[in-house]
PDB file of N, CA and C in Angstrom:
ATOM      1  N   UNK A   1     107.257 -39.090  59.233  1.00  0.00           N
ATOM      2  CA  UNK A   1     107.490 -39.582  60.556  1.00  0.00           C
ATOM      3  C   UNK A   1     106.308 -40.450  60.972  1.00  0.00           C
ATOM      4  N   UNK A   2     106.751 -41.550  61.445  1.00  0.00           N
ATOM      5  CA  UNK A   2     105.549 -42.574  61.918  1.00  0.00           C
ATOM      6  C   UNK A   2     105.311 -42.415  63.717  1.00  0.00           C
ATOM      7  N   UNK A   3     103.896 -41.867  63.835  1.00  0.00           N
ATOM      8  CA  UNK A   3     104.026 -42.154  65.107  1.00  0.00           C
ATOM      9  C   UNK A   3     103.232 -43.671  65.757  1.00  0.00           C
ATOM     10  N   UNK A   4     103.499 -43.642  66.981  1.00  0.00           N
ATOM     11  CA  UNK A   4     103.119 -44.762  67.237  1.00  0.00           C
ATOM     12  C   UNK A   4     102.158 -44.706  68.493  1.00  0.00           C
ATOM     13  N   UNK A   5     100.872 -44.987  68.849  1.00  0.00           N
ATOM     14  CA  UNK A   5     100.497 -44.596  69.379  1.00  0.00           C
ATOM     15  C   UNK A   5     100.054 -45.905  70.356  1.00  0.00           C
ATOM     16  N   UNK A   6     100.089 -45.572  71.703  1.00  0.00           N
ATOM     17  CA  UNK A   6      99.290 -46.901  72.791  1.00  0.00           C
ATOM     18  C   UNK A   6      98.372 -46.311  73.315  1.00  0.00           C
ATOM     19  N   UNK A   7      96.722 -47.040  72.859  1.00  0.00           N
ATOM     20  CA  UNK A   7      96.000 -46.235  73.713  1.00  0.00           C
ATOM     21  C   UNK A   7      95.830 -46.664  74.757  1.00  0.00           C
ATOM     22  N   UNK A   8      94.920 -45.700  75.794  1.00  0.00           N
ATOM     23  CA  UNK A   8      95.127 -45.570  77.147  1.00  0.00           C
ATOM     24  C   UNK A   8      93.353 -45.905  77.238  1.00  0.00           C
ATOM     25  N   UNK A   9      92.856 -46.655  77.648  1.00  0.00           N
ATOM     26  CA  UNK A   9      91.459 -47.076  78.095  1.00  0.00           C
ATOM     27  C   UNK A   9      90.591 -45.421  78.390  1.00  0.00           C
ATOM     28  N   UNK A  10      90.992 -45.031  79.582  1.00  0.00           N
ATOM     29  CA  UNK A  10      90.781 -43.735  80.000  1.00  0.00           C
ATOM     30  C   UNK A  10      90.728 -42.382  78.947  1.00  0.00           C
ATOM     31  N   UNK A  11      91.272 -42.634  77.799  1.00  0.00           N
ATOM     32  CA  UNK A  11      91.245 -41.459  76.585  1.00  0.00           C
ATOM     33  C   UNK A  11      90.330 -41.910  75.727  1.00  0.00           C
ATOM     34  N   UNK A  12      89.379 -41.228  74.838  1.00  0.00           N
ATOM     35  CA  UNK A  12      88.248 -41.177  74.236  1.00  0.00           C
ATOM     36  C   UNK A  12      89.157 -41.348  72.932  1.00  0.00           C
ATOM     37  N   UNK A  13      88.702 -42.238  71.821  1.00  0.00           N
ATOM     38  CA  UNK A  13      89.717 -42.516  70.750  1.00  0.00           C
ATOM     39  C   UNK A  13      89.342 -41.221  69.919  1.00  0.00           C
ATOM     40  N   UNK A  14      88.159 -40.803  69.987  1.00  0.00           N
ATOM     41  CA  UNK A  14      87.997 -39.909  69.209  1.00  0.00           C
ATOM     42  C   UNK A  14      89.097 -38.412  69.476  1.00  0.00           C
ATOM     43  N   UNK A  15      89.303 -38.453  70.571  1.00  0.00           N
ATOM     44  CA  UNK A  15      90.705 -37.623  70.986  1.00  0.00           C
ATOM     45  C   UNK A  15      91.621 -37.736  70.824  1.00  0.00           C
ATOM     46  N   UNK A  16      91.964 -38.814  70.157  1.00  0.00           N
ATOM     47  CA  UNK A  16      93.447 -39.265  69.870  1.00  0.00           C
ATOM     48  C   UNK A  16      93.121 -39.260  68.289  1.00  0.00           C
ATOM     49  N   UNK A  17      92.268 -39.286  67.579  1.00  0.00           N
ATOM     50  CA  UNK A  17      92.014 -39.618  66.316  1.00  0.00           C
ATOM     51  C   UNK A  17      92.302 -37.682  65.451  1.00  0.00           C
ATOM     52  N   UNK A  18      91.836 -37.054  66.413  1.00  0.00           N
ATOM     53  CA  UNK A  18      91.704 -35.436  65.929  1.00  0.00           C
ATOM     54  C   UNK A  18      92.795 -34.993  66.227  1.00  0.00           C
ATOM     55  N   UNK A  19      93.618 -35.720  66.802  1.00  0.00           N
ATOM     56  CA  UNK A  19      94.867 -34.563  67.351  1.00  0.00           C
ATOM     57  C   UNK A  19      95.905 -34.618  65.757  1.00  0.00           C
ATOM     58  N   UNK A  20      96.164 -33.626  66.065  1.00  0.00           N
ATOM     59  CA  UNK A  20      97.498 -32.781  64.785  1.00  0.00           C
ATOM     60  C   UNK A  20      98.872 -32.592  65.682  1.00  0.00           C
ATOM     61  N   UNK A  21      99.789 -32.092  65.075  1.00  0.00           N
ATOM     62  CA  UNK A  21     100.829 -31.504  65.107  1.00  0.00           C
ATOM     63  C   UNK A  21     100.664 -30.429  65.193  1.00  0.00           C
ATOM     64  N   UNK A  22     101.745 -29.278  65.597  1.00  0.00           N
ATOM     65  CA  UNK A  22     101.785 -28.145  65.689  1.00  0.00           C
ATOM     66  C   UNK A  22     101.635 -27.481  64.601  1.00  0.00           C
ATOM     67  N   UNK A  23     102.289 -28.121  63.507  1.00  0.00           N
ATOM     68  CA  UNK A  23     102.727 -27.590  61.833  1.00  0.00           C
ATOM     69  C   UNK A  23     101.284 -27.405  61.378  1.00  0.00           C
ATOM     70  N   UNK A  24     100.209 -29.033  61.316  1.00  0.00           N
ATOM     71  CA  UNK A  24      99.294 -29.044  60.911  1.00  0.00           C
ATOM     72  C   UNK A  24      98.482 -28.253  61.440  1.00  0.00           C
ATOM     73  N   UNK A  25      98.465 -27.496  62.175  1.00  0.00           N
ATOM     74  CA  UNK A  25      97.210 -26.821  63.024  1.00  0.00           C
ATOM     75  C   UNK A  25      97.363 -25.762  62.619  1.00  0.00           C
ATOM     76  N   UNK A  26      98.957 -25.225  62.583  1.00  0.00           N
ATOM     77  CA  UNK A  26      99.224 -23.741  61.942  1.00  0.00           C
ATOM     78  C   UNK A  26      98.721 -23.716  60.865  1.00  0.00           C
ATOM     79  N   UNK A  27      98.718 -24.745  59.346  1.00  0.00           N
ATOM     80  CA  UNK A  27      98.460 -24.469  58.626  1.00  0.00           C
ATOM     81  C   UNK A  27      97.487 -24.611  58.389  1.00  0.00           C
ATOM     82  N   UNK A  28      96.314 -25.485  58.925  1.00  0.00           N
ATOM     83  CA  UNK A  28      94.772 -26.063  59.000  1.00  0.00           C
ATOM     84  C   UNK A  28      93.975 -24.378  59.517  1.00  0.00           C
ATOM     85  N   UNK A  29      94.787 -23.995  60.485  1.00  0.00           N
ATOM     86  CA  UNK A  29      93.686 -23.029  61.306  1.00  0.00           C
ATOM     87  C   UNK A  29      94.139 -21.115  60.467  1.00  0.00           C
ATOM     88  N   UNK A  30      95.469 -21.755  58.964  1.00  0.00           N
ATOM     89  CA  UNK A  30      95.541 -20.476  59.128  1.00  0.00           C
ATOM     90  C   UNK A  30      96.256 -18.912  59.789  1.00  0.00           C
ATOM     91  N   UNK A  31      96.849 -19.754  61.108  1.00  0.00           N
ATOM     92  CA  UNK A  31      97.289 -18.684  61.801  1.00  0.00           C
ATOM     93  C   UNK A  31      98.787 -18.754  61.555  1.00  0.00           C
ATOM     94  N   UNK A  32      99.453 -17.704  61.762  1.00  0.00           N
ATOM     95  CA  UNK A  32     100.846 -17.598  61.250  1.00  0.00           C
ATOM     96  C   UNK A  32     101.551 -17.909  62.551  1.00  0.00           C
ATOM     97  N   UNK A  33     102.874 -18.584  62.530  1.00  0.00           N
ATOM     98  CA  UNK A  33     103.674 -18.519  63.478  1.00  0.00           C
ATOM     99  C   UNK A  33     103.935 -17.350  64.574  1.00  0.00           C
ATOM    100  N   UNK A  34     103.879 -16.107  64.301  1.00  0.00           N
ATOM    101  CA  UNK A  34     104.372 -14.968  64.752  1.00  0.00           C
ATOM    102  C   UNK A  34     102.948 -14.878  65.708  1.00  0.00           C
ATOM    103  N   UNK A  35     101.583 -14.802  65.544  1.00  0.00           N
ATOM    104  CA  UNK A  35     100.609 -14.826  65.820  1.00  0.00           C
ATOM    105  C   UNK A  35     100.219 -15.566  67.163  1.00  0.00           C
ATOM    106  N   UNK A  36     100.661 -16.816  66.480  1.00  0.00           N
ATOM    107  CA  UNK A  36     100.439 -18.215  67.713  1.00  0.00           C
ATOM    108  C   UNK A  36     101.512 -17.992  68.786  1.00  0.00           C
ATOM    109  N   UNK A  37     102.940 -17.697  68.399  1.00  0.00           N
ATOM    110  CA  UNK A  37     103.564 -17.394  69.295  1.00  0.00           C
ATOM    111  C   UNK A  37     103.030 -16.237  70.408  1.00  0.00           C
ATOM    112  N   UNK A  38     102.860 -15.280  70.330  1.00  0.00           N
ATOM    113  CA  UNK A  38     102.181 -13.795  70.610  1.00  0.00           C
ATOM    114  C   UNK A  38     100.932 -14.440  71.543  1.00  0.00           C
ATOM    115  N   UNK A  39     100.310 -15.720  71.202  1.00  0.00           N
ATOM    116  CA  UNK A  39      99.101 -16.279  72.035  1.00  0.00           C
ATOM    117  C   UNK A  39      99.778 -17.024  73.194  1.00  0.00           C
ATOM    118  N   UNK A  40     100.926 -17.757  73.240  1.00  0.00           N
ATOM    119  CA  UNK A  40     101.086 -18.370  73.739  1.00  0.00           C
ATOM    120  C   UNK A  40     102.653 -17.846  74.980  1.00  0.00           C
ATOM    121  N   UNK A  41     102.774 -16.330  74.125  1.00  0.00           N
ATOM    122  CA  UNK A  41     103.651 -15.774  74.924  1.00  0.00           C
ATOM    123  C   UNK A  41     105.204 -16.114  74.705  1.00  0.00           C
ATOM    124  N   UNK A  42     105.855 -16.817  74.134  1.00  0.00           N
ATOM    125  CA  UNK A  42     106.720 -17.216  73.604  1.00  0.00           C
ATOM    126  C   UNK A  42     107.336 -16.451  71.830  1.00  0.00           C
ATOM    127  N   UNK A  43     108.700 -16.751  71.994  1.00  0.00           N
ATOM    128  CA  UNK A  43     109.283 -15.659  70.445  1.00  0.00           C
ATOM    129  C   UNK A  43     108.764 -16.738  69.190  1.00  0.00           C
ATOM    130  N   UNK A  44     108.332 -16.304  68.246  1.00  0.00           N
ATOM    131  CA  UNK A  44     108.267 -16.948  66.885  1.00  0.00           C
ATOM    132  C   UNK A  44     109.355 -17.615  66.352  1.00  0.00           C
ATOM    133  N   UNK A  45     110.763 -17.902  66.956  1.00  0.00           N
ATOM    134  CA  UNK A  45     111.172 -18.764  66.459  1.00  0.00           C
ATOM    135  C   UNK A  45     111.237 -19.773  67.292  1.00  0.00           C
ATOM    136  N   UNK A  46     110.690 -19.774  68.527  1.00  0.00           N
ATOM    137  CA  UNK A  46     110.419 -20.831  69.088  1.00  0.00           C
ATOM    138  C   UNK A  46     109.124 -21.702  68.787  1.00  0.00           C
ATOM    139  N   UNK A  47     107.888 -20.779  67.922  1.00  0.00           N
ATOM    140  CA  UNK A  47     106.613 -21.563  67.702  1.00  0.00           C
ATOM    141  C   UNK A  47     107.823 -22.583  66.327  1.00  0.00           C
ATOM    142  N   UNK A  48     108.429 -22.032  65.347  1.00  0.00           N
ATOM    143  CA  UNK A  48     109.196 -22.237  64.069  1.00  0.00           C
ATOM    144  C   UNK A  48     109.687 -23.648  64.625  1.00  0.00           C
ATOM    145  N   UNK A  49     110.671 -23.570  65.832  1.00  0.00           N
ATOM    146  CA  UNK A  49     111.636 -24.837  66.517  1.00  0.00           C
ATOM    147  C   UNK A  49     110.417 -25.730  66.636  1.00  0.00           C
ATOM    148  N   UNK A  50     109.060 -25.739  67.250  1.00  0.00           N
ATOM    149  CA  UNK A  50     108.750 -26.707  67.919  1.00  0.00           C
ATOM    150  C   UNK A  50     107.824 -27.124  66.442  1.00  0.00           C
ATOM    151  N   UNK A  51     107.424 -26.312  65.471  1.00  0.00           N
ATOM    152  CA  UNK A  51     106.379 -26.727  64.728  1.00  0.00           C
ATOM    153  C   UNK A  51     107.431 -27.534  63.759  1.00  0.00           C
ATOM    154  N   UNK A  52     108.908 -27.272  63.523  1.00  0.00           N
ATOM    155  CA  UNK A  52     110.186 -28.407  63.014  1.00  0.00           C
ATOM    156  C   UNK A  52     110.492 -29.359  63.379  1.00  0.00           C
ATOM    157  N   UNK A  53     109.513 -29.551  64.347  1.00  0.00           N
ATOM    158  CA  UNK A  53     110.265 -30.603  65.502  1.00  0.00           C
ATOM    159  C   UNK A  53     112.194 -30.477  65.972  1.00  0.00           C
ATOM    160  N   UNK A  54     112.440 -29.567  66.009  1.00  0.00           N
ATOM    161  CA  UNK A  54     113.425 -29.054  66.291  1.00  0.00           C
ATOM    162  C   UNK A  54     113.893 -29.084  68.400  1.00  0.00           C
ATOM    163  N   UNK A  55     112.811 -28.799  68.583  1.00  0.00           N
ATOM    164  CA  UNK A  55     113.092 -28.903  69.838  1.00  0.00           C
ATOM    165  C   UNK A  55     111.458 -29.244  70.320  1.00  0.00           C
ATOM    166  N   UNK A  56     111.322 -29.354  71.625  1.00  0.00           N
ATOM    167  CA  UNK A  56     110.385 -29.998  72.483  1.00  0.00           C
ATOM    168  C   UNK A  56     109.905 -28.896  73.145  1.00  0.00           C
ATOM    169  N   UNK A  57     108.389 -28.975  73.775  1.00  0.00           N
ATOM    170  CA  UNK A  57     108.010 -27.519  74.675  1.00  0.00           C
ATOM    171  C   UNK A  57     108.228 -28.270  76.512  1.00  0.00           C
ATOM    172  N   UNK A  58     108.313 -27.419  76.954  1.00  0.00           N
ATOM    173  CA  UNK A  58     108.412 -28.232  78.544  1.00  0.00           C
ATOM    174  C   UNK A  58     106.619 -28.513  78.890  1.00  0.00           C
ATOM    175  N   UNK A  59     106.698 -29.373  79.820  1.00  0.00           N
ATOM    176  CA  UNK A  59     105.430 -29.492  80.148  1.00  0.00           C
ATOM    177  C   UNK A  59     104.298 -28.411  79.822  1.00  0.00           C
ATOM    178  N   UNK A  60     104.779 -27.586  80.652  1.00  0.00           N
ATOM    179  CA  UNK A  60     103.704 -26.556  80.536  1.00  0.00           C
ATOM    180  C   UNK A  60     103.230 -26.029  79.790  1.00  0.00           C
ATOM    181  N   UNK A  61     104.478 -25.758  78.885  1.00  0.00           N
ATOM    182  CA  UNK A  61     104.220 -24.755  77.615  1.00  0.00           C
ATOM    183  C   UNK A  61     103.261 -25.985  76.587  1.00  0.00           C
ATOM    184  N   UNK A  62     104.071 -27.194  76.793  1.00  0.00           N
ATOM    185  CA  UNK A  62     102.893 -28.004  75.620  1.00  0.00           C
ATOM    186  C   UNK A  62     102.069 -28.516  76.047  1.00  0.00           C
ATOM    187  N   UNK A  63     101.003 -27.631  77.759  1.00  0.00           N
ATOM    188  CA  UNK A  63      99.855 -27.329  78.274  1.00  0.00           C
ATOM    189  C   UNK A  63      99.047 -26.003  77.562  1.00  0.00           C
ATOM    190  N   UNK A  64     100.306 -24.990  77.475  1.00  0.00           N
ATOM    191  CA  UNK A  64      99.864 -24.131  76.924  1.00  0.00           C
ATOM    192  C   UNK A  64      99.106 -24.242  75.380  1.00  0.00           C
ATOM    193  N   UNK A  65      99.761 -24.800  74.642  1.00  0.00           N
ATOM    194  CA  UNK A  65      99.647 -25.096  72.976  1.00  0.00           C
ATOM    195  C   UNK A  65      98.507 -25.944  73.089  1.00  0.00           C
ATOM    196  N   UNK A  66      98.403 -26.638  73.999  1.00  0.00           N
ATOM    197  CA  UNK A  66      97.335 -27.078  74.004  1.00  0.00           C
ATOM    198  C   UNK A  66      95.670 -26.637  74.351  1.00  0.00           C
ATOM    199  N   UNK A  67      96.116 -26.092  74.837  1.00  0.00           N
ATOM    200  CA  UNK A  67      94.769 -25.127  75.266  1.00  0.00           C
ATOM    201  C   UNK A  67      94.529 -24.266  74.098  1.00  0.00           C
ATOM    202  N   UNK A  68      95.900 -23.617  73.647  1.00  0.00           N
ATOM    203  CA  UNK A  68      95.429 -22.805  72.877  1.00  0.00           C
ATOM    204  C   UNK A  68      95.302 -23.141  71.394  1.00  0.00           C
ATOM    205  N   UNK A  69      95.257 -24.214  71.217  1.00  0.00           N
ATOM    206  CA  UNK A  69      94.577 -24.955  70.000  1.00  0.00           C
ATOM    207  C   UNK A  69      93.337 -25.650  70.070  1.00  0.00           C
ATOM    208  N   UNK A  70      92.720 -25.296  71.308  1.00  0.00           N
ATOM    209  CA  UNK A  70      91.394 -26.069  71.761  1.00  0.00           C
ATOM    210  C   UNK A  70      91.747 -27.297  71.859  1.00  0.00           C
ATOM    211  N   UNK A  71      92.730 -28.166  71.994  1.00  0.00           N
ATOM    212  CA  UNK A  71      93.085 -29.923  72.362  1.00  0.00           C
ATOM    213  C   UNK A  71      93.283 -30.338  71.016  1.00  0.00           C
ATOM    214  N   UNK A  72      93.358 -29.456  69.926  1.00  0.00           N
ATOM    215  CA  UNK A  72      94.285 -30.068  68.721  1.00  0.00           C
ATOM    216  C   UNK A  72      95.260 -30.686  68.707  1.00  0.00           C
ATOM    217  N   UNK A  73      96.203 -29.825  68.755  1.00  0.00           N
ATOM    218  CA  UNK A  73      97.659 -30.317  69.519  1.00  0.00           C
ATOM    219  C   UNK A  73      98.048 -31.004  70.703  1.00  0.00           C
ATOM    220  N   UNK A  74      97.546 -32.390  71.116  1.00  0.00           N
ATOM    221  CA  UNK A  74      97.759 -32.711  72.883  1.00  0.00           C
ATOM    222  C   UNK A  74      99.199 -32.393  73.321  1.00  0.00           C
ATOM    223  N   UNK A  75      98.604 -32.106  74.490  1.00  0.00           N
ATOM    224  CA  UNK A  75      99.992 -31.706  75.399  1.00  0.00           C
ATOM    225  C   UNK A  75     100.797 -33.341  75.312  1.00  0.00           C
ATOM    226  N   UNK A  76     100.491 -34.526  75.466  1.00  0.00           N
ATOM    227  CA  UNK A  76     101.175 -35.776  75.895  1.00  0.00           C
ATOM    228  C   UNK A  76     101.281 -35.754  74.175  1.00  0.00           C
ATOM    229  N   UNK A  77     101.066 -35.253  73.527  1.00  0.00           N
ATOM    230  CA  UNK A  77     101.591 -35.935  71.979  1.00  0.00           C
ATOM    231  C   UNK A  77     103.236 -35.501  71.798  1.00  0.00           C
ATOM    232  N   UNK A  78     103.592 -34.570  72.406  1.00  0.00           N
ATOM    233  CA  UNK A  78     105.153 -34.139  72.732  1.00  0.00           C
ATOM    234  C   UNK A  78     106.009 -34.970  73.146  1.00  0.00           C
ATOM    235  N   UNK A  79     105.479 -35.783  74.667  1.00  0.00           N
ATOM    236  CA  UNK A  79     106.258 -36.548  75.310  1.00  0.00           C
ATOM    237  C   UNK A  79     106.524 -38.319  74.589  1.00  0.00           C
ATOM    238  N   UNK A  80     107.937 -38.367  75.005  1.00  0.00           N
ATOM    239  CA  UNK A  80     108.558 -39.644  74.676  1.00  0.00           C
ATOM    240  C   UNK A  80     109.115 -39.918  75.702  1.00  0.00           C
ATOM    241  N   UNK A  81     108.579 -41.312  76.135  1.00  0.00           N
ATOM    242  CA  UNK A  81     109.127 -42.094  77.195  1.00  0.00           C
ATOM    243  C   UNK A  81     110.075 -43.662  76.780  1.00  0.00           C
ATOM    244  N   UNK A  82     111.359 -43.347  77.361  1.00  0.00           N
ATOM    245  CA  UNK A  82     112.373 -44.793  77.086  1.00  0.00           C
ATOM    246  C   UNK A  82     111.986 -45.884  77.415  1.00  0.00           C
ATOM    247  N   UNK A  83     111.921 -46.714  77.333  1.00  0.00           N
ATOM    248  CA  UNK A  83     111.629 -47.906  77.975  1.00  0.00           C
ATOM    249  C   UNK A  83     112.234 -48.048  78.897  1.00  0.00           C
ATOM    250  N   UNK A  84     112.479 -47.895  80.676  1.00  0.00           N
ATOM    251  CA  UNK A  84     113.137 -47.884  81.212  1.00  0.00           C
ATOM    252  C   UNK A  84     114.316 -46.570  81.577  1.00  0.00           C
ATOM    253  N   UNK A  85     112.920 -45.385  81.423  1.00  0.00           N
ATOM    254  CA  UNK A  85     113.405 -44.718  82.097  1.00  0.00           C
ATOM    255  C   UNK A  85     113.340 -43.942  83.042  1.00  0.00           C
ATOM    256  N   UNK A  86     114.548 -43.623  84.108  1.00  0.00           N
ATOM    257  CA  UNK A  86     114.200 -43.408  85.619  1.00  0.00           C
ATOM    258  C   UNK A  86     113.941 -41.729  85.596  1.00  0.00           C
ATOM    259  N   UNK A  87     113.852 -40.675  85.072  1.00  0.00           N
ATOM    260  CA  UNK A  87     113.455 -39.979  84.767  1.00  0.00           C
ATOM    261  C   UNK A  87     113.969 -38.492  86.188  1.00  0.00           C
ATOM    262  N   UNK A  88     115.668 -39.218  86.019  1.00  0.00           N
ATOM    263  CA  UNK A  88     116.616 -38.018  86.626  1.00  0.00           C
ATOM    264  C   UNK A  88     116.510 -37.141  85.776  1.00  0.00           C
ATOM    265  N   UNK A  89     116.400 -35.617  86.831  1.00  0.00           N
ATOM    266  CA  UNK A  89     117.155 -34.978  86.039  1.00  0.00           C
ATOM    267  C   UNK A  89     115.637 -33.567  85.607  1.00  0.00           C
ATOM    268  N   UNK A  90     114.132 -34.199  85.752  1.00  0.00           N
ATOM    269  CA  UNK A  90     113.371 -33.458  85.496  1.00  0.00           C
ATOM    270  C   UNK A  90     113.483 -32.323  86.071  1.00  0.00           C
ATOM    271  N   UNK A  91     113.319 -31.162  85.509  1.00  0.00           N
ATOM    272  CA  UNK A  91     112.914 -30.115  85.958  1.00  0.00           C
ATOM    273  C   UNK A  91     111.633 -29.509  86.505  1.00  0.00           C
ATOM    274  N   UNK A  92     111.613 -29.232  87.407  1.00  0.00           N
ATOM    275  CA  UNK A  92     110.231 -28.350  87.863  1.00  0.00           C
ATOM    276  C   UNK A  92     110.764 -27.257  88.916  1.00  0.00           C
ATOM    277  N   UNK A  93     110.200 -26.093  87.663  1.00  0.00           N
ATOM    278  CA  UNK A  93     110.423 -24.483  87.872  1.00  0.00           C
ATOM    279  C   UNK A  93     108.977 -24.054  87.913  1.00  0.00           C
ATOM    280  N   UNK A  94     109.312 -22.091  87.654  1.00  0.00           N
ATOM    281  CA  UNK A  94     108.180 -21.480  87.605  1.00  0.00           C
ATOM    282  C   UNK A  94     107.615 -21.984  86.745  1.00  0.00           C
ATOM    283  N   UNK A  95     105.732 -21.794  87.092  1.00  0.00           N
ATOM    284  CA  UNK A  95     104.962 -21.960  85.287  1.00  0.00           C
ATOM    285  C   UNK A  95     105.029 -21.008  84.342  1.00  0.00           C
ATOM    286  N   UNK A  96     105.187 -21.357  83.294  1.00  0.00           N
ATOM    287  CA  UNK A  96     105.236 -20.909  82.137  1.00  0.00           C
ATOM    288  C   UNK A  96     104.204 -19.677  82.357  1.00  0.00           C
ATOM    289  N   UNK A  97     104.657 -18.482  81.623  1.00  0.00           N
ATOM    290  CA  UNK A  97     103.651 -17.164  81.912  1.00  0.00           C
ATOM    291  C   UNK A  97     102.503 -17.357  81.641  1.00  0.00           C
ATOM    292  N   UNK A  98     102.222 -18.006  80.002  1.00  0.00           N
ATOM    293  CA  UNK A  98     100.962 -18.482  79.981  1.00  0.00           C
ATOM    294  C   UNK A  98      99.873 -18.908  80.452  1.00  0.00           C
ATOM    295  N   UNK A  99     100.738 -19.410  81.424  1.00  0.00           N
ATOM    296  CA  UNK A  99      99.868 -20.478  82.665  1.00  0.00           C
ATOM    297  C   UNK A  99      98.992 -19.312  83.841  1.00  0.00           C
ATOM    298  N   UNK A 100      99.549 -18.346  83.480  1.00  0.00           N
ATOM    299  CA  UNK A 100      99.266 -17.824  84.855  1.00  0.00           C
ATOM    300  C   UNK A 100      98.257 -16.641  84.349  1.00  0.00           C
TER     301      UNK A 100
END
């Protein structure tokens, strides 16, 4: 998968240069799915979905992953924006348990 990245003046490249994937971090740092999930409060087949790219974390949660990879994983490395899009439809609920 190619990503594509625009940097942002305001972000330190060296922060954008270290960031991983979810997959890579699991397997770089060692820790097992079941584990990371258990950190982040969420079931292990949801760490499985998101480290497949299978599904997406909501904001928060890929606040959470982020923290709890020390800024390995950025939270904005998740998000994809359309070109032109009006962005019906967002959700904003409780925070994620983690959060709290």
């Amino acid at each position: 998968m190619t990503r594509i990245i625009i940097l942002d003046p305001y972000i330190p490249v060296a922060y954008i240069a270290n960031m991983m994937t979810l997959s890579e971090y699991l397997e770089h740092s060692g820790i097992s799915q079941a584990a990371f999930a258990d950190a982040i409060k969420v079931k292990q087949a949801t760490v499985s979905r998101l480290a497949r790219n299978i599904m997406r974390p909501s904001l928060e949660l890929a606040v959470c992953i982020e923290r709890a990879t020390g800024g390995a994983v950025v939270a904005a490395s998740w998000v994809t924006v359309s070109v032109g899009a009006d962005f019906e439809g967002v959700f904003i609920g409780e925070p994620h348990d983690a959060l709290r």
